[in-house]
C-alpha atoms as a PDB file:
ATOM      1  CA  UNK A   1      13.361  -0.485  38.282  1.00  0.00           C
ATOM      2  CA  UNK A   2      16.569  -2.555  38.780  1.00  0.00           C
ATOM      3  CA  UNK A   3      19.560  -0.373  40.169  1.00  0.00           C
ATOM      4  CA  UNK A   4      22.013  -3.114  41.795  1.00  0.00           C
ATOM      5  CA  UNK A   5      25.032  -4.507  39.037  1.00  0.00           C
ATOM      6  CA  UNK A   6      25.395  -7.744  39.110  1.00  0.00           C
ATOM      7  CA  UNK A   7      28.728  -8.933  41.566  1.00  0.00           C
ATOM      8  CA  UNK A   8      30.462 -11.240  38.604  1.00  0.00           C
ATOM      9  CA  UNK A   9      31.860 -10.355  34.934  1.00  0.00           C
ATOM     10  CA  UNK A  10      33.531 -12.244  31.937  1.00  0.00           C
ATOM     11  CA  UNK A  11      36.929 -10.577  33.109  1.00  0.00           C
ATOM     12  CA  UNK A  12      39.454 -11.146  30.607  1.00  0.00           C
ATOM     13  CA  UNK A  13      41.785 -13.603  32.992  1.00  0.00           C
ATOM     14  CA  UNK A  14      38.564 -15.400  33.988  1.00  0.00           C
ATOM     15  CA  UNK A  15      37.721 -16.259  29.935  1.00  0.00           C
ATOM     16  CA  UNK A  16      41.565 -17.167  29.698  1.00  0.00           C
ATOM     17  CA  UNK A  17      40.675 -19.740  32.196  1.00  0.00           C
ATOM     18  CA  UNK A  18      38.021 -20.859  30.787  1.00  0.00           C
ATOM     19  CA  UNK A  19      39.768 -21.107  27.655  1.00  0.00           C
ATOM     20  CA  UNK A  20      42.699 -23.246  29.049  1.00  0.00           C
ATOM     21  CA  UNK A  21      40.310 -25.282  31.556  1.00  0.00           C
ATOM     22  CA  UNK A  22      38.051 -26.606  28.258  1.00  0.00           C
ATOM     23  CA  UNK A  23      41.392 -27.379  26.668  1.00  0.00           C
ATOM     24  CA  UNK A  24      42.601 -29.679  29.286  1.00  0.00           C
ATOM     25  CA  UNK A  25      43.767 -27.493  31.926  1.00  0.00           C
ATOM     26  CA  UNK A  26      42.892 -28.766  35.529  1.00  0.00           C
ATOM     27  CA  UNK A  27      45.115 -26.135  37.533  1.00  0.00           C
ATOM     28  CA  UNK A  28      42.790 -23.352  35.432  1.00  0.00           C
ATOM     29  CA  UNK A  29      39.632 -24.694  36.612  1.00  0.00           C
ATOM     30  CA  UNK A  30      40.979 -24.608  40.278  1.00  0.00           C
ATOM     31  CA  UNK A  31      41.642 -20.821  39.269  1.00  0.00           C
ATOM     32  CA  UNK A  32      37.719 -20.781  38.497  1.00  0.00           C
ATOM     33  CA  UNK A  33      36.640 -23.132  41.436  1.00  0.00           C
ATOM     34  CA  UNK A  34      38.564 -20.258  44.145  1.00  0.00           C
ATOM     35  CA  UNK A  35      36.732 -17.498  42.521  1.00  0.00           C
ATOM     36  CA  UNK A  36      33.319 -19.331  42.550  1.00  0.00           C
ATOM     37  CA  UNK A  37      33.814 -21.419  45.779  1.00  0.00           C
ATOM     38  CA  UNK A  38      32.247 -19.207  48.233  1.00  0.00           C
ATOM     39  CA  UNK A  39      29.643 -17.341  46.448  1.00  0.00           C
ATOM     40  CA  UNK A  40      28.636 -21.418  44.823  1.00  0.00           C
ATOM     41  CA  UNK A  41      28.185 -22.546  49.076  1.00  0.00           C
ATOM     42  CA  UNK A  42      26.351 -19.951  50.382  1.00  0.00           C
ATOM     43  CA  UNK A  43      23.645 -20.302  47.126  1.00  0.00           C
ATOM     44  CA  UNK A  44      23.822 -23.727  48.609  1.00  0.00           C
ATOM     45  CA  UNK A  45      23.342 -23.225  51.869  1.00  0.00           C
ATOM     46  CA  UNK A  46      21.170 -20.775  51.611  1.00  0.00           C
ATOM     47  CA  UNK A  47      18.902 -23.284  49.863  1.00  0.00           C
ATOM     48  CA  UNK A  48      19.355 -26.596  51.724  1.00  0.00           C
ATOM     49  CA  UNK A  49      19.846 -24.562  54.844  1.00  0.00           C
ATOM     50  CA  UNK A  50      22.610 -27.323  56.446  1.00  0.00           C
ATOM     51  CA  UNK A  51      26.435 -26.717  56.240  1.00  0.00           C
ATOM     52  CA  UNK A  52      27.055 -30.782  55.071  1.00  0.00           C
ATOM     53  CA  UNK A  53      24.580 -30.532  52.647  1.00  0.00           C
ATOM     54  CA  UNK A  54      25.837 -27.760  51.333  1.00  0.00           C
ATOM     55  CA  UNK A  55      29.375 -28.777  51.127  1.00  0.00           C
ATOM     56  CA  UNK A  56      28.622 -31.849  49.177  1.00  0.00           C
ATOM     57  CA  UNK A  57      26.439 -29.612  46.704  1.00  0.00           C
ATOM     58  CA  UNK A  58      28.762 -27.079  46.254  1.00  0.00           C
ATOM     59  CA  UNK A  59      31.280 -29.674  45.276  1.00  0.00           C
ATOM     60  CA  UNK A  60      28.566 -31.565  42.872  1.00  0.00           C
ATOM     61  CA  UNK A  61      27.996 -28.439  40.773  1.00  0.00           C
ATOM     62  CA  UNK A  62      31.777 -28.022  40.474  1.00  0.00           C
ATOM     63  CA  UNK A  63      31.880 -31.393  39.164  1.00  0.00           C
ATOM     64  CA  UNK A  64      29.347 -31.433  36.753  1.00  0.00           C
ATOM     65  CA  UNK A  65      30.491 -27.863  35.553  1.00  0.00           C
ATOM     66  CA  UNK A  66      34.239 -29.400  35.052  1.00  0.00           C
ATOM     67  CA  UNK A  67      32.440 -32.475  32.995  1.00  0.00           C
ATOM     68  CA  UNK A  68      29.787 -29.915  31.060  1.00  0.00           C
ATOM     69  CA  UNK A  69      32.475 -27.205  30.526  1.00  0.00           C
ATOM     70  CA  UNK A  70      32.712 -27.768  26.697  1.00  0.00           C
ATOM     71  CA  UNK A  71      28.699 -26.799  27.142  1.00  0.00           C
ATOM     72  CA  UNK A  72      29.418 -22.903  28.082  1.00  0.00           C
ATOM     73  CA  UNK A  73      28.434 -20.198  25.648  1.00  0.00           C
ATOM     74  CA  UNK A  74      31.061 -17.418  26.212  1.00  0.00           C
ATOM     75  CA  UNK A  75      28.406 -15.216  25.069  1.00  0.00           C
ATOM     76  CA  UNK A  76      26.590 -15.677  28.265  1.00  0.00           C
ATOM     77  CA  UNK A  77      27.773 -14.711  31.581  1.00  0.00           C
ATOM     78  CA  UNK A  78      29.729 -17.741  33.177  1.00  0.00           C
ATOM     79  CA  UNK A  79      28.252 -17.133  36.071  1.00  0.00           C
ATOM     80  CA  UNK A  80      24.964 -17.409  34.867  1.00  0.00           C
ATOM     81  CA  UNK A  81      25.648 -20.762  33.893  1.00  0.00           C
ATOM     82  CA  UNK A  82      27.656 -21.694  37.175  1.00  0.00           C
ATOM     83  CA  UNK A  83      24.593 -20.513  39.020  1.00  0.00           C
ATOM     84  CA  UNK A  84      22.256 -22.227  36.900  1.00  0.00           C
ATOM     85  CA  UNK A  85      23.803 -25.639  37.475  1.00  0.00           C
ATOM     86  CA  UNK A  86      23.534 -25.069  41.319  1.00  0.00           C
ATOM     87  CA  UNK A  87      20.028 -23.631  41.209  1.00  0.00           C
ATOM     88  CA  UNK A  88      18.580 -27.060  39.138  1.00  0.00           C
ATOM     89  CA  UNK A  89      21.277 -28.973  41.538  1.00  0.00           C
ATOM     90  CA  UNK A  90      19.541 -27.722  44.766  1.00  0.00           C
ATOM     91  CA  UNK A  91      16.044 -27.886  43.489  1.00  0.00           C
ATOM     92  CA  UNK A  92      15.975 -31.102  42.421  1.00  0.00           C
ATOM     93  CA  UNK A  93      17.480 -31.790  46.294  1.00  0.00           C
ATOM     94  CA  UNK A  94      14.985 -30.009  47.806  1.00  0.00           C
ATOM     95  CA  UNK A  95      12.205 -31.437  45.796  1.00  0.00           C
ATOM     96  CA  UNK A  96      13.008 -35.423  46.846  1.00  0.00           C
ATOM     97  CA  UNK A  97      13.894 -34.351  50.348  1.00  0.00           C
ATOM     98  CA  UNK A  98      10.174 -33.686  50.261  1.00  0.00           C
ATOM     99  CA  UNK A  99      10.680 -30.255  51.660  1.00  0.00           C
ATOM    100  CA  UNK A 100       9.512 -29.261  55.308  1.00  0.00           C
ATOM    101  CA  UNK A 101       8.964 -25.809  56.775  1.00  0.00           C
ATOM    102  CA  UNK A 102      11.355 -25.389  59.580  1.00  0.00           C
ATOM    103  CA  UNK A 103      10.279 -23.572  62.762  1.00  0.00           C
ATOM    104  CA  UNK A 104      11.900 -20.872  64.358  1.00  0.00           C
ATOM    105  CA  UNK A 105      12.663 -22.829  67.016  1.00  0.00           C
ATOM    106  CA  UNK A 106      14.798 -25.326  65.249  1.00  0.00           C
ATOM    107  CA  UNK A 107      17.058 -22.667  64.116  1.00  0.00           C
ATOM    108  CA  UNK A 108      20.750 -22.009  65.199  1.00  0.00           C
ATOM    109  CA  UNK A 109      22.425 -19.149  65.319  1.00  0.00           C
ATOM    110  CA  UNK A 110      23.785 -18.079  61.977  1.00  0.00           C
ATOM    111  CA  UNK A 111      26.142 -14.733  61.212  1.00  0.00           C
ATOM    112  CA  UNK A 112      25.556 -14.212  57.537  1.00  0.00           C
ATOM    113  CA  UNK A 113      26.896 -11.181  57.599  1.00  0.00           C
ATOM    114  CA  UNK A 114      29.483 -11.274  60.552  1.00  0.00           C
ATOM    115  CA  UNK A 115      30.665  -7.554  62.014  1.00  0.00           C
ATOM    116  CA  UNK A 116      34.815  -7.200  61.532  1.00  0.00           C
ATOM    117  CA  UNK A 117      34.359  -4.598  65.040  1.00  0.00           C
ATOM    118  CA  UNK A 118      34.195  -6.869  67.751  1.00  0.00           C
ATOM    119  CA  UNK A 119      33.683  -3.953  69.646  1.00  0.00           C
ATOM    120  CA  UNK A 120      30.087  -3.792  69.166  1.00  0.00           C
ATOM    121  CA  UNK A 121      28.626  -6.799  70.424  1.00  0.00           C
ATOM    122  CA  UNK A 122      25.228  -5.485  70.321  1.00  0.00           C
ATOM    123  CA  UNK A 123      25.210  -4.789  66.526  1.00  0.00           C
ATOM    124  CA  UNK A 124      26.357  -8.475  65.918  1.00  0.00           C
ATOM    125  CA  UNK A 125      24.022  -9.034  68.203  1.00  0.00           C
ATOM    126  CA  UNK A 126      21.026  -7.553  65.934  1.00  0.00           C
ATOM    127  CA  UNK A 127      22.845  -8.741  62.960  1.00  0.00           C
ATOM    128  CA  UNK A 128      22.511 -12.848  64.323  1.00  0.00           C
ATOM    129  CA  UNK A 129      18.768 -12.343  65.035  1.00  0.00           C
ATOM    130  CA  UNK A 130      18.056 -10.501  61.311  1.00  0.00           C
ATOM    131  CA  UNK A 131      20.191 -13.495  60.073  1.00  0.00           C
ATOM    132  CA  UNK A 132      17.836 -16.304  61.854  1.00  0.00           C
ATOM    133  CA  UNK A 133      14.745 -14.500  60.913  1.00  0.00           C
ATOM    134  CA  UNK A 134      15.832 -14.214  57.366  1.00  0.00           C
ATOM    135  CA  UNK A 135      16.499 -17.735  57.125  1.00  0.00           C
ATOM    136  CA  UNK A 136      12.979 -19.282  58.974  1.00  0.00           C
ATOM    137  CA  UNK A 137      11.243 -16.406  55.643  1.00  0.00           C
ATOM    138  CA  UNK A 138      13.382 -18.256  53.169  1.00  0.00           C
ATOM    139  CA  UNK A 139      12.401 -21.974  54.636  1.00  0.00           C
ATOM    140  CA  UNK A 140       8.861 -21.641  54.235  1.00  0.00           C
ATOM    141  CA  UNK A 141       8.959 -20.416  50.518  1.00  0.00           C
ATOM    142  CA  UNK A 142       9.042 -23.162  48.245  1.00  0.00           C
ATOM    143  CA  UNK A 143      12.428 -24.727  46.444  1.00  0.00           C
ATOM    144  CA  UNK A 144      11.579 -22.036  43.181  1.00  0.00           C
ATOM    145  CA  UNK A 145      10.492 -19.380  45.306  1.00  0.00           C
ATOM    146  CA  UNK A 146      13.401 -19.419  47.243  1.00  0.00           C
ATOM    147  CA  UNK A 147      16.109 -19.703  44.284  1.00  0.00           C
ATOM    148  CA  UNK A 148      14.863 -16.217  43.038  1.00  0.00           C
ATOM    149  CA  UNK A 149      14.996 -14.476  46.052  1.00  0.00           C
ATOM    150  CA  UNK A 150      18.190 -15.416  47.000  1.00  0.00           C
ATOM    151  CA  UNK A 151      19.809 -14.958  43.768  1.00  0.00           C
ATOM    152  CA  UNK A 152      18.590 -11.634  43.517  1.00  0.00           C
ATOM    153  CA  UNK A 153      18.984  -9.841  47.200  1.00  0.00           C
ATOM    154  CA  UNK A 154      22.124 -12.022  48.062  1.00  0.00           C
ATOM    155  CA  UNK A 155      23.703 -12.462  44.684  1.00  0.00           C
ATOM    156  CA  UNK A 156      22.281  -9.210  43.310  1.00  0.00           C
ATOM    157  CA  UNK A 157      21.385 -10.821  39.862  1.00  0.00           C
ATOM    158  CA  UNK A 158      18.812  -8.337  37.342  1.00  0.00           C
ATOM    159  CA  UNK A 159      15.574 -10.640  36.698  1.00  0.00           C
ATOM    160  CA  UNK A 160      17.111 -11.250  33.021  1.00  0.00           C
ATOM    161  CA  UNK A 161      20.255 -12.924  34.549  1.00  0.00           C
ATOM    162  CA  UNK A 162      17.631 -14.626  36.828  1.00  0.00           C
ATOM    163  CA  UNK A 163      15.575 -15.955  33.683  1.00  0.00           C
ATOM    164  CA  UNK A 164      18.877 -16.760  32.414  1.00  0.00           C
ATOM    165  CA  UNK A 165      19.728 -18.550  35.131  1.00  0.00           C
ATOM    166  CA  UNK A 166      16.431 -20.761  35.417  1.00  0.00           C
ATOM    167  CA  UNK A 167      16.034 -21.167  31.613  1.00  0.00           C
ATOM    168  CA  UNK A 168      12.638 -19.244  32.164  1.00  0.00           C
ATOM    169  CA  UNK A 169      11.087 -15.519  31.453  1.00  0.00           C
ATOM    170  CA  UNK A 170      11.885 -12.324  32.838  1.00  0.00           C
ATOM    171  CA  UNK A 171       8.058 -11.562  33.390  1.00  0.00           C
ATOM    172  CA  UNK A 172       8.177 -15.362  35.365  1.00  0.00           C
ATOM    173  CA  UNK A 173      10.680 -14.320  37.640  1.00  0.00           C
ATOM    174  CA  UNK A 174       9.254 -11.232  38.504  1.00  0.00           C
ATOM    175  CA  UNK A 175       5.949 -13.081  39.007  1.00  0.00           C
ATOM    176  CA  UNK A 176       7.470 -15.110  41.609  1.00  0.00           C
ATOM    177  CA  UNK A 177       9.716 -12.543  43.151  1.00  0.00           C
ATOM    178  CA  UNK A 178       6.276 -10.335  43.703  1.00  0.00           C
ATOM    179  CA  UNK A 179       4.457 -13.612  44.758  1.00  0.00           C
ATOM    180  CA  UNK A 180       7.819 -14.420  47.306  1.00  0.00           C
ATOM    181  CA  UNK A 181       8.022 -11.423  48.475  1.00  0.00           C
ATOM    182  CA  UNK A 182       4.380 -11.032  49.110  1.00  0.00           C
ATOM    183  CA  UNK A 183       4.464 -14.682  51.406  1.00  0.00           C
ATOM    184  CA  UNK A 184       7.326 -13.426  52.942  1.00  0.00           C
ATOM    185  CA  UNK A 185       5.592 -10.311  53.955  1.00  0.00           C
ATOM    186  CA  UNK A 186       2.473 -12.227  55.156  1.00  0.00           C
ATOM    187  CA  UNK A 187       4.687 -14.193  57.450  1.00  0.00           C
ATOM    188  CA  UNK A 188       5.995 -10.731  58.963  1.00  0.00           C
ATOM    189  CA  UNK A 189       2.648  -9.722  59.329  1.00  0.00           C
ATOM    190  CA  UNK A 190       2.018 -12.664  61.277  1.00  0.00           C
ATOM    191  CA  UNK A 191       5.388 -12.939  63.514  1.00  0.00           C
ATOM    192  CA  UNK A 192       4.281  -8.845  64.175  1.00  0.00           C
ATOM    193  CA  UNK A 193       0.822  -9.926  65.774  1.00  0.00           C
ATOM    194  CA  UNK A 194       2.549 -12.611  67.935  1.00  0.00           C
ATOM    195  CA  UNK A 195       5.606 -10.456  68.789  1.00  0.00           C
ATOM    196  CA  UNK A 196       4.773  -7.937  71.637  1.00  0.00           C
ATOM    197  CA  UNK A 197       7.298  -5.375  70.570  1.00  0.00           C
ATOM    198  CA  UNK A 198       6.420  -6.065  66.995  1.00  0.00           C
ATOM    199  CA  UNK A 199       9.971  -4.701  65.974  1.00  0.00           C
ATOM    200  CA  UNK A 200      12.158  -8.305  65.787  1.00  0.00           C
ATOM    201  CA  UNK A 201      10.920  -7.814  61.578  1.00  0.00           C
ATOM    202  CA  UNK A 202      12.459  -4.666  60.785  1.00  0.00           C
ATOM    203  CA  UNK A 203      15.699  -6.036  58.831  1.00  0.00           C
ATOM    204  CA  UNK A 204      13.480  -8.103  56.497  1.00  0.00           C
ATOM    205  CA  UNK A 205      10.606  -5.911  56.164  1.00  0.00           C
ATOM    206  CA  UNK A 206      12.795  -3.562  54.153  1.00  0.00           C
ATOM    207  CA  UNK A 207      13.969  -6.306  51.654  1.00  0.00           C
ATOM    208  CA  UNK A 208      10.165  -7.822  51.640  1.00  0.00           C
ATOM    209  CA  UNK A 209       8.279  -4.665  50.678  1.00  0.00           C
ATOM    210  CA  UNK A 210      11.239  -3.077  48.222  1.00  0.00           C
ATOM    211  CA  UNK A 211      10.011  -3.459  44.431  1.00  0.00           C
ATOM    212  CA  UNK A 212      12.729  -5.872  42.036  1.00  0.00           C
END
């Protein structure tokens, strides 16, 4: 059963600019590109898993968005179709990069979720290794594996906005969230029998084995 609400709405000043921006209006769609900036590059990088890459996709799908505008349904979410743009976008980038598994080894650090208390260096600490592990689960799934866990634990999209999303099925996406989730947990399984302490998985663990 799905419990989390989705992070974006059709707010009424966000349609208005949407509204002006179709009409012409380049200083609305900058209104639209600051709300959607952040949120758009960590999708991306997130996916491509590289900060240049991600920056130049990011600013693709804004482009293409500005030059499809006229496309939007308003009786969809917008960012539903936003997201959609950047999920095909990074995809189709994965797909002719040929994509590689990357080791753990090859990983730097990464704060995805960086404490404001600097006073607790050992729960940044914790929060730095949860973020690499996190990231070596997501680079072993494939490109459309990857898109639907990470647009529904990090984005917190239902499966419908999902299918939405990927012009596909809800019963799809929650095929290949249970068949993501399920690789990811096998690879947990795995770092567990090679880890001595066996407790470097915990963080994950809880996202792997939790039901969409």
């Amino acid at each position: 059963m799905e419990n989390k609400v989705s992070k974006y709405s059709n707010d009424p000043e966000q349609m208005r600019w949407i509204t002006l921006a179709k009409n012409g209006s380049r200083v609305a769609f900058n209104h639209i590109v600051e709300k959607y900036q952040q949120p758009i590059y960590n999708f991306c990088y997130r996916m491509l898993n590289n900060g240049a890459d991600a920056e130049d996709a990011a600013q693709e799908v804004f482009m293409r968005a500005y030059f499809k505008l006229d496309t939007y349904a308003e009786t969809y979410k917008f960012s539903t179709w936003l997201f959609s743009i950047a999920s095909h976008y990074c995809i189709d980038r994965l797909k002719r990069r040929r994509f590689q598994l990357v080791s753990w080894d090859d990983l730097a650090a990464w704060y995805p979720f960086p404490s404001q208390d600097t006073s607790q260096p050992e729960r940044r600490l914790l929060e730095a290794e949860a973020g690499r592990e996190v990231r070596v689960l997501l680079n072993a799934l494939s490109p459309d594996y990857r898109t639907v866990i990470i647009l529904k634990y990090w984005h917190t999209m239902s499966c419908q906005e999902i299918a939405q999303t990927l012009g596909t099925t809800v019963s799809t996406i929650k095929s290949r969230l249970f068949r993501a989730r399920r690789m990811m947990a096998d690879q947990i399984t795995a770092a567990q029998a090679a880890t001595p302490l066996g407790d470097a998985v915990t963080v994950s663990s809880q996202m792997v084995f939790n039901s969409p």
